[in-house]
PDB file of N, CA and C in Angstrom:
ATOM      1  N   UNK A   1       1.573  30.528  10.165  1.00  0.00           N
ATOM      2  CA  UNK A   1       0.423  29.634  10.241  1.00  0.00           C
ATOM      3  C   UNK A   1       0.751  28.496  11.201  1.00  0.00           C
ATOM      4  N   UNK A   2      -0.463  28.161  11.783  1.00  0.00           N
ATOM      5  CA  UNK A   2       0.040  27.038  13.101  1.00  0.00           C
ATOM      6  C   UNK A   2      -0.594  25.875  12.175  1.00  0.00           C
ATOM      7  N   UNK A   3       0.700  24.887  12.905  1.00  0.00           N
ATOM      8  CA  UNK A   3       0.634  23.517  12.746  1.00  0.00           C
ATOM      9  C   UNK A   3      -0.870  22.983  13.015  1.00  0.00           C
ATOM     10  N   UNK A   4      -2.007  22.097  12.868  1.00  0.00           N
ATOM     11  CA  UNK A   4      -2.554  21.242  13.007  1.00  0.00           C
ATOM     12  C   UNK A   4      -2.203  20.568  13.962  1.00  0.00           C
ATOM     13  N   UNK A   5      -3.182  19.949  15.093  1.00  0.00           N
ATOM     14  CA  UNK A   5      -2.669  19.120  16.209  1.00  0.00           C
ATOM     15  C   UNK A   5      -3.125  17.533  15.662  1.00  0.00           C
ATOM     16  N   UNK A   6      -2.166  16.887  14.721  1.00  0.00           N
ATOM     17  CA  UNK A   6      -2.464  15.429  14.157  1.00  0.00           C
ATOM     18  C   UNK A   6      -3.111  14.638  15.285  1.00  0.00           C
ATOM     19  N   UNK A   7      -2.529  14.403  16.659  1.00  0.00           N
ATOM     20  CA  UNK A   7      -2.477  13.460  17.379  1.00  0.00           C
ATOM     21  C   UNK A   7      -4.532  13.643  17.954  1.00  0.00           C
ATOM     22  N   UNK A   8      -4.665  14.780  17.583  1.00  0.00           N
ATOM     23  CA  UNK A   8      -6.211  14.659  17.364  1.00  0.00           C
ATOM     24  C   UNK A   8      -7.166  14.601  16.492  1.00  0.00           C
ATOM     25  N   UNK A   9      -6.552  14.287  15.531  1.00  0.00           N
ATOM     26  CA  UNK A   9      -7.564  14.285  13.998  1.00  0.00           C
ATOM     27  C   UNK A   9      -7.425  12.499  13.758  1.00  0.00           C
ATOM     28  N   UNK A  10      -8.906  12.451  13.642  1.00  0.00           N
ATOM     29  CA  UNK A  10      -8.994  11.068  13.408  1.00  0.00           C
ATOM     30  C   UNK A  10      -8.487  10.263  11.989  1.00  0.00           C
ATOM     31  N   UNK A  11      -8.305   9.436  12.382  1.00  0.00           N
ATOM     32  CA  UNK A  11      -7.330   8.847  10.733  1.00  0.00           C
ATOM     33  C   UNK A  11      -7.820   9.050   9.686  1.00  0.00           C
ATOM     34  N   UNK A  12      -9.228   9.419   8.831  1.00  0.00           N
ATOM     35  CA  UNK A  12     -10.217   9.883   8.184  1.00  0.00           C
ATOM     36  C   UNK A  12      -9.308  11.403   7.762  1.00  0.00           C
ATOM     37  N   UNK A  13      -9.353  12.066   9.133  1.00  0.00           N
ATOM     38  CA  UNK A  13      -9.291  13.391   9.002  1.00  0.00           C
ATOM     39  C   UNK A  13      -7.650  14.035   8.510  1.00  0.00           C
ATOM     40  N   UNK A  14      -6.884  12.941   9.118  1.00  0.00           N
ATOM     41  CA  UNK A  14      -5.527  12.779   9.177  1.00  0.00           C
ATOM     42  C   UNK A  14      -4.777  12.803   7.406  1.00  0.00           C
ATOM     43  N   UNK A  15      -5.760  11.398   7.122  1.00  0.00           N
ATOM     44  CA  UNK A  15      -5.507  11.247   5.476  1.00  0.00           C
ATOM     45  C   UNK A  15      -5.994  12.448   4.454  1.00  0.00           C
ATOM     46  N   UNK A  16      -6.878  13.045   5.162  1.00  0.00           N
ATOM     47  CA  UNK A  16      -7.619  13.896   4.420  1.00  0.00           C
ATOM     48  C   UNK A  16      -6.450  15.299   4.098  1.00  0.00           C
ATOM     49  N   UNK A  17      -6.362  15.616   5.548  1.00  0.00           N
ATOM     50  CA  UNK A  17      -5.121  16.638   5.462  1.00  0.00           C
ATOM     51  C   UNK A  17      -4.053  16.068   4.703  1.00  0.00           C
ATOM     52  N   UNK A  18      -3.307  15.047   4.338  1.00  0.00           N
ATOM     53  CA  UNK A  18      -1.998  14.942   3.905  1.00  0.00           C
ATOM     54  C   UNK A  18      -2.572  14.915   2.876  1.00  0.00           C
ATOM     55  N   UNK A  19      -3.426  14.272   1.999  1.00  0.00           N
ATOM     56  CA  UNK A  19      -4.067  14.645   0.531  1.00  0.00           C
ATOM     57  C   UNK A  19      -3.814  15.755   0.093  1.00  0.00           C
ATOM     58  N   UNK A  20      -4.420  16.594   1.126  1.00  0.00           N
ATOM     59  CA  UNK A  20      -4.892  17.902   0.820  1.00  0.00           C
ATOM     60  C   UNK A  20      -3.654  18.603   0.764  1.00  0.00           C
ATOM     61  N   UNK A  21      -2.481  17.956   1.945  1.00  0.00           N
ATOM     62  CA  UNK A  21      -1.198  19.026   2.233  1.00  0.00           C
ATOM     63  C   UNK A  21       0.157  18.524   1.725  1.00  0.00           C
ATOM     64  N   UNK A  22       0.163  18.067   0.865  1.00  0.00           N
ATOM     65  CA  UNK A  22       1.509  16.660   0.160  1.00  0.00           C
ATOM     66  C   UNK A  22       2.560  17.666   0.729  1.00  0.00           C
ATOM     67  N   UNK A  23       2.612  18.816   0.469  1.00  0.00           N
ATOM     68  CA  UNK A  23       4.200  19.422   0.694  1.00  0.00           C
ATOM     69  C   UNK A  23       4.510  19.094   2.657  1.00  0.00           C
ATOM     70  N   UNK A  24       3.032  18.748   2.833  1.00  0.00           N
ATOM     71  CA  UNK A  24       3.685  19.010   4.392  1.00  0.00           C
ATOM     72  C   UNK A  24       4.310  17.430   5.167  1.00  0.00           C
ATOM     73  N   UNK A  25       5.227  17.522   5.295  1.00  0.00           N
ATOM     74  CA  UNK A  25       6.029  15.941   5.417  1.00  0.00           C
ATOM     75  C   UNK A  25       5.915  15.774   7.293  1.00  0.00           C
ATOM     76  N   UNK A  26       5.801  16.775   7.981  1.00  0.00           N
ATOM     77  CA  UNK A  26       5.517  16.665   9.447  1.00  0.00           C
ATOM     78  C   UNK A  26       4.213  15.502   9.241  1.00  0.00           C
ATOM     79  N   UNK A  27       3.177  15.878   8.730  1.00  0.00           N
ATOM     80  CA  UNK A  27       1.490  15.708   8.533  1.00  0.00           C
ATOM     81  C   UNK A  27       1.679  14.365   7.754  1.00  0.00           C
ATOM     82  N   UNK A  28       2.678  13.849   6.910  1.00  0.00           N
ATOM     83  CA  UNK A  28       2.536  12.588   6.213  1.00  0.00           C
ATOM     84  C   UNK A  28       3.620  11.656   7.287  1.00  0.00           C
ATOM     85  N   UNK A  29       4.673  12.214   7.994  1.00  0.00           N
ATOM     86  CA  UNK A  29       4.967  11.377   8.680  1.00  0.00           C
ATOM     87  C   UNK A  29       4.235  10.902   9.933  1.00  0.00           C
ATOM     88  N   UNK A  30       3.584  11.808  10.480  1.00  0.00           N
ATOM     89  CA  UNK A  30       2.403  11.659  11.384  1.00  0.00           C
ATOM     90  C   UNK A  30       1.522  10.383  11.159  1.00  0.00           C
ATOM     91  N   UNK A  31       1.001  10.271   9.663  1.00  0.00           N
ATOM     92  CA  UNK A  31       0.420   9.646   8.893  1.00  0.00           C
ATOM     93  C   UNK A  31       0.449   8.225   9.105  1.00  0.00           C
ATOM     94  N   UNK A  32       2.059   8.122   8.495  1.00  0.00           N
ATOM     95  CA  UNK A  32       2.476   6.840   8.279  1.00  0.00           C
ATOM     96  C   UNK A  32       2.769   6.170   9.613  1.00  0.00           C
ATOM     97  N   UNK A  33       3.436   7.243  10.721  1.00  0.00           N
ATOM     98  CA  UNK A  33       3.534   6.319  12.045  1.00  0.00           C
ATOM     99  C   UNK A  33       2.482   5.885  12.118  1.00  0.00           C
ATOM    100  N   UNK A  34       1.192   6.266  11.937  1.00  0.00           N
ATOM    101  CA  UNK A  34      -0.333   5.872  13.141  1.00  0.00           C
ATOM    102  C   UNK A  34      -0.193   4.937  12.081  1.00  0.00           C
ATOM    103  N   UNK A  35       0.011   4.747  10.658  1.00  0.00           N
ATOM    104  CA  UNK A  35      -0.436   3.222  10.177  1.00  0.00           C
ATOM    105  C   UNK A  35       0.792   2.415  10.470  1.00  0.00           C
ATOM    106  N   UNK A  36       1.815   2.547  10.617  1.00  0.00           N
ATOM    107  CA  UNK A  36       2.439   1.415  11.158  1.00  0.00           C
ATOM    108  C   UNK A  36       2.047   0.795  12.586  1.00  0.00           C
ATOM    109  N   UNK A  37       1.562   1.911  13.516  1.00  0.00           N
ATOM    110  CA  UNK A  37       1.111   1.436  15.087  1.00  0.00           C
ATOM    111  C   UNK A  37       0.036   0.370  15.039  1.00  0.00           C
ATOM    112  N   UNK A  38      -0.948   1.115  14.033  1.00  0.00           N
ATOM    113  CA  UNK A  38      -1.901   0.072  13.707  1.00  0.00           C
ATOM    114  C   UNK A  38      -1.660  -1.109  13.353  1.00  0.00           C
ATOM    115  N   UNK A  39      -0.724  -1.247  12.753  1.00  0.00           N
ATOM    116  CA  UNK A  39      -0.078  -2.831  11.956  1.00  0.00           C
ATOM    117  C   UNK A  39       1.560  -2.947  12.000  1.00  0.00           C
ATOM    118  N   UNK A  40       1.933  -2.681  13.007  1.00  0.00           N
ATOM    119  CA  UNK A  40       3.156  -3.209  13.094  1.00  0.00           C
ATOM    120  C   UNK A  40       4.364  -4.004  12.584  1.00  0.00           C
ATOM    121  N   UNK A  41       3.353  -5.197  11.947  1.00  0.00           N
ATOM    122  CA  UNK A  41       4.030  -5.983  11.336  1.00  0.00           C
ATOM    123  C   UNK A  41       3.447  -6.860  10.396  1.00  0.00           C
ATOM    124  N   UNK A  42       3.302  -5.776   9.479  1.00  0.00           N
ATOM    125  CA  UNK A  42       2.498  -6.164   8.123  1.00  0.00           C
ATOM    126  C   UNK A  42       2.893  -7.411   7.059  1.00  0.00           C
ATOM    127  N   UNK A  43       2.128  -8.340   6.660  1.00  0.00           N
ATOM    128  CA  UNK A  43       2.554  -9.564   5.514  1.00  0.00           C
ATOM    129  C   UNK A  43       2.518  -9.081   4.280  1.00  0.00           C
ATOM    130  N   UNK A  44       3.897  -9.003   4.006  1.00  0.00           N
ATOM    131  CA  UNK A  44       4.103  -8.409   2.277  1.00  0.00           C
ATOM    132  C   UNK A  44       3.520 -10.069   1.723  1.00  0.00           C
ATOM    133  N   UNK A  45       3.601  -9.527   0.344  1.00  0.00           N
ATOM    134  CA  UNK A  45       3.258  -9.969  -0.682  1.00  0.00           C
ATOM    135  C   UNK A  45       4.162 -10.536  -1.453  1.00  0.00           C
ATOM    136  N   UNK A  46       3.903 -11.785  -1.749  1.00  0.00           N
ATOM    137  CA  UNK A  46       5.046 -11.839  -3.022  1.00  0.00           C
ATOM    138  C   UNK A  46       4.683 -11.533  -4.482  1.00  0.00           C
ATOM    139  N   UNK A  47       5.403 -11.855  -5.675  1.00  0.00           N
ATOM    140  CA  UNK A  47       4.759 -10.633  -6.663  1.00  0.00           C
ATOM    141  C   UNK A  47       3.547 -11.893  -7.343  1.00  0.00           C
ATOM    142  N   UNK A  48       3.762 -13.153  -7.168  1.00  0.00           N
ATOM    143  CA  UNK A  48       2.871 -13.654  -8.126  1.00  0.00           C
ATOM    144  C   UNK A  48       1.075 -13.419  -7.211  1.00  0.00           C
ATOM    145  N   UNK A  49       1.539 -13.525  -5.653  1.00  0.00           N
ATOM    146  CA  UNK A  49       0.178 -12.726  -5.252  1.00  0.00           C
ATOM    147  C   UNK A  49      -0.655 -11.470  -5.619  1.00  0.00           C
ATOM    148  N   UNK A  50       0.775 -10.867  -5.590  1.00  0.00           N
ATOM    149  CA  UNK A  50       0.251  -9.273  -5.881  1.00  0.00           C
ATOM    150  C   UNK A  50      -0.520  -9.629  -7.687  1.00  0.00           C
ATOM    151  N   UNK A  51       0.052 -10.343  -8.255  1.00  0.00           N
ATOM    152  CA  UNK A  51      -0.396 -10.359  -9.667  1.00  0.00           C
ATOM    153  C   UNK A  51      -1.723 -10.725  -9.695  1.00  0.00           C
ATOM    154  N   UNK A  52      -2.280 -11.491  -8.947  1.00  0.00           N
ATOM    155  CA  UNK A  52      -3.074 -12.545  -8.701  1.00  0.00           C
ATOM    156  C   UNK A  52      -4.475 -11.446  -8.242  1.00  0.00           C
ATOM    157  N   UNK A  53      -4.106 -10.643  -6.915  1.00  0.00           N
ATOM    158  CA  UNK A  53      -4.978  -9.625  -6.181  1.00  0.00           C
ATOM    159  C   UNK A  53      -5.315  -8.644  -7.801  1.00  0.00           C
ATOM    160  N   UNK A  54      -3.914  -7.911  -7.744  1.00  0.00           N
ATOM    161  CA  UNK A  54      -4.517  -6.947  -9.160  1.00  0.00           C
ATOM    162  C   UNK A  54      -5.439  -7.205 -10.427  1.00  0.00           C
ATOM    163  N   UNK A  55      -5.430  -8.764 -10.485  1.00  0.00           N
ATOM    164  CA  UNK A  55      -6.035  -9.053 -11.580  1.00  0.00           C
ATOM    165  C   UNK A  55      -7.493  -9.167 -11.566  1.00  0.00           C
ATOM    166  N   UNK A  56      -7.502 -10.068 -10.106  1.00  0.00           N
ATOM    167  CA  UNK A  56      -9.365 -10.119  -9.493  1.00  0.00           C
ATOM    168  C   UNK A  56      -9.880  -8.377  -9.258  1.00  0.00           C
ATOM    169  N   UNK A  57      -8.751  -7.693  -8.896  1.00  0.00           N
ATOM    170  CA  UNK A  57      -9.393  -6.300  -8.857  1.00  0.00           C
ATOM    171  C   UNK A  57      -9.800  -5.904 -10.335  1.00  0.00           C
ATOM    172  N   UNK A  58      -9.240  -5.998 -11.361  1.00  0.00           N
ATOM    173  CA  UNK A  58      -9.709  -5.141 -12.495  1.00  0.00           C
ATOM    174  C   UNK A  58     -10.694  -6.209 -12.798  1.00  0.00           C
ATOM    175  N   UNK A  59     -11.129  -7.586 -12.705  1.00  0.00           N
ATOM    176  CA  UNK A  59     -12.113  -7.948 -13.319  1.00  0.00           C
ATOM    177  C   UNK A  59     -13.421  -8.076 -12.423  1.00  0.00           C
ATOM    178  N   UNK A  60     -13.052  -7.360 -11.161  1.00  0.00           N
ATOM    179  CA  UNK A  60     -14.170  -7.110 -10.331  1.00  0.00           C
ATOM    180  C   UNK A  60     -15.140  -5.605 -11.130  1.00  0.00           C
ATOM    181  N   UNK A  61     -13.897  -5.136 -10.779  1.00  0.00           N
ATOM    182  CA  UNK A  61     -13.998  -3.606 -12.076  1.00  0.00           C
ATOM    183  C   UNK A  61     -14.866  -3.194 -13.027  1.00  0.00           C
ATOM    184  N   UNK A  62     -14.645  -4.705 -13.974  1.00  0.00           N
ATOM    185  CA  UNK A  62     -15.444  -5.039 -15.256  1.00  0.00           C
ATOM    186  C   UNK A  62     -16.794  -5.484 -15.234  1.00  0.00           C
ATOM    187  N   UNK A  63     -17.201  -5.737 -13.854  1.00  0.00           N
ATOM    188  CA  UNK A  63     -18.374  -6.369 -14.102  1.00  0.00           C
ATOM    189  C   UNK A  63     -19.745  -5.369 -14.151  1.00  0.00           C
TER     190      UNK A  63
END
Protein backbone atom coordinates (compact mmCIF):
# COMPACT_ATOMS: atom_id res chain seq x y z
CA UNK A 1 0.00 0.00 0.00
CA UNK A 2 1.38 3.51 -0.92
CA UNK A 3 2.12 6.09 1.45
CA UNK A 4 -0.23 9.23 1.30
CA UNK A 5 1.50 12.39 -0.04
CA UNK A 6 1.08 14.54 3.57
CA UNK A 7 2.89 17.55 2.17
CA UNK A 8 -0.47 17.85 0.17
CA UNK A 9 -3.26 17.23 2.44
CA UNK A 10 -4.41 20.18 4.09
CA UNK A 11 -4.05 20.33 7.92
CA UNK A 12 -7.92 19.41 8.25
CA UNK A 13 -7.12 16.49 6.09
CA UNK A 14 -3.72 15.75 7.66
CA UNK A 15 -5.36 15.47 11.30
CA UNK A 16 -8.01 13.56 9.91
CA UNK A 17 -5.65 10.82 8.57
CA UNK A 18 -3.54 10.49 11.80
CA UNK A 19 -6.96 10.05 13.77
CA UNK A 20 -7.90 7.74 11.50
CA UNK A 21 -4.15 6.09 11.18
CA UNK A 22 -2.58 6.24 15.02
CA UNK A 23 -0.31 3.21 14.12
CA UNK A 24 1.13 5.28 11.34
CA UNK A 25 4.00 7.45 13.06
CA UNK A 26 5.48 8.72 9.42
CA UNK A 27 1.67 10.56 9.15
CA UNK A 28 1.77 11.83 12.97
CA UNK A 29 5.23 13.02 12.64
CA UNK A 30 4.33 14.82 9.49
CA UNK A 31 1.62 16.16 11.73
CA UNK A 32 3.40 17.52 14.46
CA UNK A 33 6.24 19.16 12.26
CA UNK A 34 3.50 21.36 10.25
CA UNK A 35 2.25 22.37 13.89
CA UNK A 36 5.42 23.28 15.16
CA UNK A 37 6.22 25.38 11.68
CA UNK A 38 3.10 27.00 12.35
CA UNK A 39 4.13 28.05 15.91
CA UNK A 40 7.53 27.71 16.43
CA UNK A 41 7.72 28.98 19.57
CA UNK A 42 4.83 28.33 21.55
CA UNK A 43 3.98 30.06 25.38
CA UNK A 44 3.57 27.19 27.79
CA UNK A 45 1.56 27.55 30.57
CA UNK A 46 2.15 27.50 34.01
CA UNK A 47 -0.04 25.07 36.02
CA UNK A 48 -2.04 27.64 38.06
CA UNK A 49 -3.04 29.02 34.39
CA UNK A 50 -3.69 25.85 33.05
CA UNK A 51 -5.99 25.39 36.27
CA UNK A 52 -7.57 28.57 35.73
CA UNK A 53 -8.30 27.86 31.55
CA UNK A 54 -9.68 24.21 32.55
CA UNK A 55 -11.95 25.49 34.96
CA UNK A 56 -13.66 28.43 32.72
CA UNK A 57 -13.80 25.51 30.18
CA UNK A 58 -16.01 23.13 32.21
CA UNK A 59 -18.17 25.98 33.46
CA UNK A 60 -18.55 27.25 29.99
CA UNK A 61 -19.67 23.53 29.50
CA UNK A 62 -22.33 23.91 32.16
CA UNK A 63 -24.13 26.53 30.92
Amino acid sequence: MTQPNFADMTDAQLRAYVLQNPQNTEAFHAYVDRLHSANPNPQLMKIEEAEIELERRVNQGQR
